[in-house]
Protein backbone atom coordinates (compact mmCIF):
# COMPACT_ATOMS: atom_id res chain seq x y z
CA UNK A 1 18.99 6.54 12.35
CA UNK A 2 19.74 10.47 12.16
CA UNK A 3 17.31 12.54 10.85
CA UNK A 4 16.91 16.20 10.16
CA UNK A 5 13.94 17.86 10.18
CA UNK A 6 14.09 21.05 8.17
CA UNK A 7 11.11 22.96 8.66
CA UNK A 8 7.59 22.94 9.75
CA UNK A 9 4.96 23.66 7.08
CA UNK A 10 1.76 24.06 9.01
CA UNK A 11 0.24 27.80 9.20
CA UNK A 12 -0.34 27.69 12.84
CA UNK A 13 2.13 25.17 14.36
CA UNK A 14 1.20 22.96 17.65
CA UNK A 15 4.37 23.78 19.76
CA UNK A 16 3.25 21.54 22.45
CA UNK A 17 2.44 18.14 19.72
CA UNK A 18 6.23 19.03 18.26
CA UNK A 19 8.09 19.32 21.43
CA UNK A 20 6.07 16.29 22.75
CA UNK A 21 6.69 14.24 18.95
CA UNK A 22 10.36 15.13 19.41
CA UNK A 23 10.87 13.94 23.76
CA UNK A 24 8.71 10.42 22.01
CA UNK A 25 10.75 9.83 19.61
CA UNK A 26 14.11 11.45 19.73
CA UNK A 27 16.55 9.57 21.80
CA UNK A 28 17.79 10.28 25.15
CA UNK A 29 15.78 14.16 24.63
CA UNK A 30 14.80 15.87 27.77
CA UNK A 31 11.24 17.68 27.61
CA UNK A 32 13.37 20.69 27.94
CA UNK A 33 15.65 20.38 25.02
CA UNK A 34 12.51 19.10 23.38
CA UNK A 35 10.96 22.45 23.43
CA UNK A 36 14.54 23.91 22.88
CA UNK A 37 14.25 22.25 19.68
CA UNK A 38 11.00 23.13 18.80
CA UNK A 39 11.81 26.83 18.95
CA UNK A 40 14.96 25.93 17.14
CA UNK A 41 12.54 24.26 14.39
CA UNK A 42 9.56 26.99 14.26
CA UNK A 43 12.42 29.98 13.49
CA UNK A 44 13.46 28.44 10.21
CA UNK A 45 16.68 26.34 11.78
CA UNK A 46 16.90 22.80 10.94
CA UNK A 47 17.65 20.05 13.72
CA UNK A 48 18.86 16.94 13.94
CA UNK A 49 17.87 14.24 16.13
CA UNK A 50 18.80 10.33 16.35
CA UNK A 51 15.64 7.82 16.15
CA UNK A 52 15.96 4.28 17.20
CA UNK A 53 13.09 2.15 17.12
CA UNK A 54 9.54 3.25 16.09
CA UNK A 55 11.12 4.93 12.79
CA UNK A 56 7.54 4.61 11.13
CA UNK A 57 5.79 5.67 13.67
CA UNK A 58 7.77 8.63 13.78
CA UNK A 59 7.56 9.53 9.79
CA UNK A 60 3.72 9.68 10.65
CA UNK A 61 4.49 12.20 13.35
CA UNK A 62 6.25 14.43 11.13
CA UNK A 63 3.61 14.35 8.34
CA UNK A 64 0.88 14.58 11.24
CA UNK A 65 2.47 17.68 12.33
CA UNK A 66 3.87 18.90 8.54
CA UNK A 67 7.58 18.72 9.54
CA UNK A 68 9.85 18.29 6.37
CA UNK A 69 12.62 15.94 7.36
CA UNK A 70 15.84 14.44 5.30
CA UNK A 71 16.95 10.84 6.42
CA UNK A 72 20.67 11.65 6.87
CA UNK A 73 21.73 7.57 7.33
């Protein structure tokens, strides 16, 4: 399933919990494009990433961590 998560809500952001949320969950993510991403994310530019498996464990994630995200299939 692709998802894109638009943009991270929280007032002081957890880079490490992202970048680790996003090398969980996000397939076939290395840790370093995982914190790649999570810069990517924290400047205001929305990413998309493929989830198989675990979808609602992920959702929690990304309320856990106030990422807005848009199922795109």
């Amino acid at each position: 399933m692709k998802i894109q998560l638009t943009s991270c809500g929280a007032a002081r952001p957890d880079k490490r919990a992202i970048a680790n949320m996003l090398e969980t969950y996000a397939d076939d993510m290395s840790a370093g494009e995982a914190r790649e991403q999570t810069e990517f994310l924290l400047e205001g530019s929305p990413i998309d990433i493929e989830v198989s498996g675990n979808e609602g464990s992920a959702y929690r994630a990304f309320r856990k961590l106030d990422i807005e995200y848009e199922i795109m299939e």
